[in-house]
C-alpha atoms as a PDB file:
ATOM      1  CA  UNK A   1       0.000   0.000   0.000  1.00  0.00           C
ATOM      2  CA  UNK A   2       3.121   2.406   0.762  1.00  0.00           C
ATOM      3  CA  UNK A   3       4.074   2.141  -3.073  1.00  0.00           C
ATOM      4  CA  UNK A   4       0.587   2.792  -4.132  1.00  0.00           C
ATOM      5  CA  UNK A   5       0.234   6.303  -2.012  1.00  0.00           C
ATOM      6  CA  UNK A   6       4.328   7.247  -3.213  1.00  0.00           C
ATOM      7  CA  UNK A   7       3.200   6.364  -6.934  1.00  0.00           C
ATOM      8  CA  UNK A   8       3.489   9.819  -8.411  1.00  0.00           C
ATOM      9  CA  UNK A   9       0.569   9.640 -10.850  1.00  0.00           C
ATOM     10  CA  UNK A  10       0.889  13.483 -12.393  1.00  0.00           C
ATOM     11  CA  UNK A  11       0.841  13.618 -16.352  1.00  0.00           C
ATOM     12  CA  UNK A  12       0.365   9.703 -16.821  1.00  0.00           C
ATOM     13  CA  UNK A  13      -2.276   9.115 -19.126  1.00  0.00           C
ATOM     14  CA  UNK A  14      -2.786   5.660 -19.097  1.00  0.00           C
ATOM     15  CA  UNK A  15      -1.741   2.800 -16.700  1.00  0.00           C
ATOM     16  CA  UNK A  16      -1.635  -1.006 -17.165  1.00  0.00           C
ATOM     17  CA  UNK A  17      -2.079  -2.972 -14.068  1.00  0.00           C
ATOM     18  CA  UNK A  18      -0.484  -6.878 -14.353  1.00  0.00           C
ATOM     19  CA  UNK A  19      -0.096  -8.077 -10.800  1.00  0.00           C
ATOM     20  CA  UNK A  20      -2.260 -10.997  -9.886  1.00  0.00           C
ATOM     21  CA  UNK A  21      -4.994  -9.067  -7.966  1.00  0.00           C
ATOM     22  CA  UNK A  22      -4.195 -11.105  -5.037  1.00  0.00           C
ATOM     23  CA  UNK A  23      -3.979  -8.291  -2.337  1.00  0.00           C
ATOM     24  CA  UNK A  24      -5.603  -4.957  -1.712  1.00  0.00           C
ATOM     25  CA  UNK A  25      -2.953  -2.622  -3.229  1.00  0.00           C
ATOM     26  CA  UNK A  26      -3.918  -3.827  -6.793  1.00  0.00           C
ATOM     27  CA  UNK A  27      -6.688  -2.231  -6.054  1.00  0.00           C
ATOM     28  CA  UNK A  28      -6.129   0.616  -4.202  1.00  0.00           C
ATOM     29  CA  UNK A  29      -3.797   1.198  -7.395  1.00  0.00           C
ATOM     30  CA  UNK A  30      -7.126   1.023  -9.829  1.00  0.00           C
ATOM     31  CA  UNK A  31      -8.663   3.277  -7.532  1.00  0.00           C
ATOM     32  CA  UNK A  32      -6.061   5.943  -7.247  1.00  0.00           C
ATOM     33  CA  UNK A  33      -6.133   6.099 -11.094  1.00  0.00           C
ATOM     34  CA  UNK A  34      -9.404   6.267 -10.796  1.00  0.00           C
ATOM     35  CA  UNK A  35      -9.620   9.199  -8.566  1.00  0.00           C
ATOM     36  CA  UNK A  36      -7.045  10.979 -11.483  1.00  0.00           C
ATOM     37  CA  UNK A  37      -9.215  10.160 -14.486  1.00  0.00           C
ATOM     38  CA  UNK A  38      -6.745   7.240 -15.613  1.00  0.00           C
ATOM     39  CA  UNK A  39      -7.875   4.677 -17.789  1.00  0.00           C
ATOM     40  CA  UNK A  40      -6.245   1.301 -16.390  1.00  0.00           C
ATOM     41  CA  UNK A  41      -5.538  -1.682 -18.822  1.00  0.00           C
ATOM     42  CA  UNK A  42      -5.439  -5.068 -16.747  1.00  0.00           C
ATOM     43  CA  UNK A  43      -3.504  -7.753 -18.321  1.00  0.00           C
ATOM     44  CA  UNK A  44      -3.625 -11.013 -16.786  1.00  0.00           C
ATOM     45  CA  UNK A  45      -1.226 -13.789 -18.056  1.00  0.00           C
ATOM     46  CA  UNK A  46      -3.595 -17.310 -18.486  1.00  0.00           C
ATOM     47  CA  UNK A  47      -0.305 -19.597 -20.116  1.00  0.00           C
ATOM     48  CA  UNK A  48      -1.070 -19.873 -23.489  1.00  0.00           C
ATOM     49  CA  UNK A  49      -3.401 -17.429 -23.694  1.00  0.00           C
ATOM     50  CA  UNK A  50      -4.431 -13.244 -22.274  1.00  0.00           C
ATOM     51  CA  UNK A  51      -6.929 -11.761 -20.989  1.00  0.00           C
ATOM     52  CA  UNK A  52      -7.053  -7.584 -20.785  1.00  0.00           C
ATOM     53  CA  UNK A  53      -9.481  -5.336 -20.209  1.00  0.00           C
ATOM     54  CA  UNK A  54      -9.643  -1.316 -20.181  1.00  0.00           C
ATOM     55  CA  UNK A  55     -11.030   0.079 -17.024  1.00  0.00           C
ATOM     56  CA  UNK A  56     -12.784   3.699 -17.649  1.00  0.00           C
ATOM     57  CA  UNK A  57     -11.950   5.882 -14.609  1.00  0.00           C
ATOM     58  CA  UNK A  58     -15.716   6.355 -14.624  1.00  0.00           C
ATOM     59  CA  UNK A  59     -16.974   2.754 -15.594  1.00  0.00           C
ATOM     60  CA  UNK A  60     -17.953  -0.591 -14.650  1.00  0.00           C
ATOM     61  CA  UNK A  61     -15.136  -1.383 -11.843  1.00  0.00           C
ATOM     62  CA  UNK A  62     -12.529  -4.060 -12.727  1.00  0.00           C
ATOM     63  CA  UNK A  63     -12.797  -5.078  -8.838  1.00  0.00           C
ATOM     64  CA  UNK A  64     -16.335  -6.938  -9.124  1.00  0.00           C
ATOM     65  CA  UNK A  65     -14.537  -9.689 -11.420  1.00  0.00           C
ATOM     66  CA  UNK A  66     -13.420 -10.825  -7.674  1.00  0.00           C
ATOM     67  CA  UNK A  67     -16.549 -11.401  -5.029  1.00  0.00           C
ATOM     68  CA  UNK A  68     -15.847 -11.381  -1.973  1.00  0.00           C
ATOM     69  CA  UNK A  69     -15.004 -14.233   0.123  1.00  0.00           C
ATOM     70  CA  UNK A  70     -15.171 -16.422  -2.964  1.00  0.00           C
ATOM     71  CA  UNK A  71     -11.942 -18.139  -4.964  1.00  0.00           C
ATOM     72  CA  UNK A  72      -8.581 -16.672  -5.970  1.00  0.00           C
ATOM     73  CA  UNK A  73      -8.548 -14.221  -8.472  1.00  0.00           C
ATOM     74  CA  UNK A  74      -7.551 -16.302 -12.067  1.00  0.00           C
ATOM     75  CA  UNK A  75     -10.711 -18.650 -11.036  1.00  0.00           C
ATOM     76  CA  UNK A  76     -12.788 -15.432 -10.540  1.00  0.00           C
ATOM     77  CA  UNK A  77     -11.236 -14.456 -13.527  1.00  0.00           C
ATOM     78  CA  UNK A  78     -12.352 -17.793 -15.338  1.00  0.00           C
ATOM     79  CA  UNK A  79     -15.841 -17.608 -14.283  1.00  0.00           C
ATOM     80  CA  UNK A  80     -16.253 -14.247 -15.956  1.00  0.00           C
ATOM     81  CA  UNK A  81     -15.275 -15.165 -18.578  1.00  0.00           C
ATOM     82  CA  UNK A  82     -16.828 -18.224 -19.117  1.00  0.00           C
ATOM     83  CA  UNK A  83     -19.828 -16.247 -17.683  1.00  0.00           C
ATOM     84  CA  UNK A  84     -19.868 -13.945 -20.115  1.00  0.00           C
ATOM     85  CA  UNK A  85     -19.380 -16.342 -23.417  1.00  0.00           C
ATOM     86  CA  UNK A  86     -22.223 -18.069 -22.325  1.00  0.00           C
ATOM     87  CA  UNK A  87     -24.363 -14.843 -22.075  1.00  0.00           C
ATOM     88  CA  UNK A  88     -23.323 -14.117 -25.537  1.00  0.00           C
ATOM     89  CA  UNK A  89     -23.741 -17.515 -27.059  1.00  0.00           C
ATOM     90  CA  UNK A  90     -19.686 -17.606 -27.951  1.00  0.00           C
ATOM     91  CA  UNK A  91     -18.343 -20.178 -25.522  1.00  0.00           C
ATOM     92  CA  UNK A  92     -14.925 -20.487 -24.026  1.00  0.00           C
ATOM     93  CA  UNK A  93     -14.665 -24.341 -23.222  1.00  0.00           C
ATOM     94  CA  UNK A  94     -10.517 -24.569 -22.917  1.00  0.00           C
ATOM     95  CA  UNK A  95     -11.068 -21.353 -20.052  1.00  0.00           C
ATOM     96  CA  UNK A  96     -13.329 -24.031 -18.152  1.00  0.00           C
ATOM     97  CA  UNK A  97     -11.067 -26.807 -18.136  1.00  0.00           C
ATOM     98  CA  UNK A  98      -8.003 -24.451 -17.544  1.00  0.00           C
ATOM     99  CA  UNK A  99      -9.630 -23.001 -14.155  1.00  0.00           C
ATOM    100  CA  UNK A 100      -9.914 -26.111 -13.316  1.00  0.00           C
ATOM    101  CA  UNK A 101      -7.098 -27.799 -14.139  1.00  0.00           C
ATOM    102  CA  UNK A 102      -4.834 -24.893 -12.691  1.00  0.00           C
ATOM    103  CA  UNK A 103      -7.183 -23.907  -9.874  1.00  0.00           C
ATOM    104  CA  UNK A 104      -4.155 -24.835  -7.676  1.00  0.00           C
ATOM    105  CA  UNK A 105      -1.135 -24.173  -9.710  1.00  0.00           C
ATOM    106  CA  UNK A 106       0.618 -21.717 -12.046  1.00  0.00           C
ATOM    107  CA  UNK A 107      -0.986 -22.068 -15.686  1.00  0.00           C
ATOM    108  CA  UNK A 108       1.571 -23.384 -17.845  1.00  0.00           C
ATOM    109  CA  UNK A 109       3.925 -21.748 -20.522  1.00  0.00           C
ATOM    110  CA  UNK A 110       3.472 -18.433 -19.094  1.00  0.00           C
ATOM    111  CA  UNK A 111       6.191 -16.854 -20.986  1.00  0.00           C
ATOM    112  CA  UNK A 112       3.123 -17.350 -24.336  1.00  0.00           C
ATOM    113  CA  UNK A 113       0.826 -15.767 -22.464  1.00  0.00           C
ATOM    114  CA  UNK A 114       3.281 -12.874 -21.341  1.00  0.00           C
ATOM    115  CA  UNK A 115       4.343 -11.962 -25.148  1.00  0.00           C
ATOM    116  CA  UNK A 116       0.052 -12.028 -25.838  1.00  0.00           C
ATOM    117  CA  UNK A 117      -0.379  -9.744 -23.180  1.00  0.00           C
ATOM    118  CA  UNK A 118       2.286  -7.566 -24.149  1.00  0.00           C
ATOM    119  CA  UNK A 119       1.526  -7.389 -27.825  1.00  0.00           C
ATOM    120  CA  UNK A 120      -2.280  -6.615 -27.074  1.00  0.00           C
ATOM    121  CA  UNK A 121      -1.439  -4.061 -24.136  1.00  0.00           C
ATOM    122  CA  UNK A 122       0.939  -2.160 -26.504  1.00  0.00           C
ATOM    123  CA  UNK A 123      -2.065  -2.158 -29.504  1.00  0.00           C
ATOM    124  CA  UNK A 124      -4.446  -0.984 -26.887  1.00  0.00           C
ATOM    125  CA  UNK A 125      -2.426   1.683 -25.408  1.00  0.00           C
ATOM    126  CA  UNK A 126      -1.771   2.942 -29.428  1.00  0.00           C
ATOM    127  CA  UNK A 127      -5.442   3.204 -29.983  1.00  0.00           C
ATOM    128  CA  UNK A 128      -6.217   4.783 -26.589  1.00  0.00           C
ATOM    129  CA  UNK A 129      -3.087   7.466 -27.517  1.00  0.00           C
ATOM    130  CA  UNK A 130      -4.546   7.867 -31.273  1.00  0.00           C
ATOM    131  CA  UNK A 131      -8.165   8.052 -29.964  1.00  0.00           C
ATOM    132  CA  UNK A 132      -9.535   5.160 -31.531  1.00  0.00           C
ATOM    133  CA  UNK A 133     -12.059   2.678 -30.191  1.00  0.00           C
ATOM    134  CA  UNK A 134     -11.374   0.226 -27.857  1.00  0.00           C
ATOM    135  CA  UNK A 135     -13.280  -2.008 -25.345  1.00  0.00           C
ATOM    136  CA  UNK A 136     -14.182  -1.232 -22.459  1.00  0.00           C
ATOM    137  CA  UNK A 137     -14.567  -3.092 -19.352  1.00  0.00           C
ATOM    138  CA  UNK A 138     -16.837  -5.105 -19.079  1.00  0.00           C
ATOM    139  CA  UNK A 139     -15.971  -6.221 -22.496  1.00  0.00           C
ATOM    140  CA  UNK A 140     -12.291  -7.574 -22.791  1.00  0.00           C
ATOM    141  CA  UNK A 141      -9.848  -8.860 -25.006  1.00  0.00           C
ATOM    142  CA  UNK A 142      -9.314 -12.580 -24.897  1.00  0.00           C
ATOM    143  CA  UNK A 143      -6.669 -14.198 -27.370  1.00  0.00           C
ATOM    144  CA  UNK A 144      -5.588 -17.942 -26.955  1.00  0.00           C
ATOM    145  CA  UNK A 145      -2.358 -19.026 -28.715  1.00  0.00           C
ATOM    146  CA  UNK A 146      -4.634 -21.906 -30.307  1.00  0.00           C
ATOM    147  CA  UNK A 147      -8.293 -21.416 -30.566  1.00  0.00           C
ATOM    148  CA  UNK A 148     -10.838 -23.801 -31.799  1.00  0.00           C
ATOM    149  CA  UNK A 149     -13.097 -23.213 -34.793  1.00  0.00           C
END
């Protein structure tokens, strides 16, 4: 929390938040961008695949992917998103049987998943900077290395 209220947050534009979301400063973080007018881009590392999403200082809040009192955050995280394919009638199958696979463990081949986050936060952060369209929480970007047809 101590790096969170030192994080000098004049003349930033945009931030990108990629910790785990396993303690409260992640989100004290979101918040204090928040307060500034910062859009935040969370990028979360799922092995061979990423999920981000762009948080509008004034939107739908990143935070209620976690409940409270329920399961870690990449399981939270899972549930969205399988949530959310189901609501649209696009299912994510693999995101199922990762959750549950790697409920307990690190996903596997997370360096994949690092250069797909990367390469999508960069894009996003291009568009936001050339004020083109992007989506925004609670719609995401979701990009598997493989994905089924």
């Amino acid at each position: 929390m101590e790096d969170v209220d030192a994080c000098p947050l004049s003349g930033i534009r945009y931030a990108v938040n990629a910790t785990l979301h396993d303690n409260e400063a992640s989100f004290a973080f979101d918040e204090k961008c928040k307060e500034q007018g910062i859009p935040v881009i969370h990028a979360v590392n799922l092995g061979k695949a990423a999920f981000l999403a762009v948080e509008k200082p004034k939107g739908y809040p990143f935070s209620e992917v976690v409940k409270k009192g329920t399961d870690d955050f990449r399981c939270s995280l899972g549930k969205y998103i399988s949530q959310y394919g189901m609501f649209w009638q696009m299912p994510v199958p693999w995101i199922d049987e990762a959750i549950r696979h790697y409920s307990n463990e690190s996903f596997p081949q997370l360096g994949i998943g690092a250069y797909i986050a990367a390469g999508y936060c960069a894009n996003i952060l291009a568009n936001l900077a050339e004020g083109k369209d992007v989506k925004y929480f609670p719609k995401f970007y979701l990009s598997p290395l493989l994905e089924e047809i």
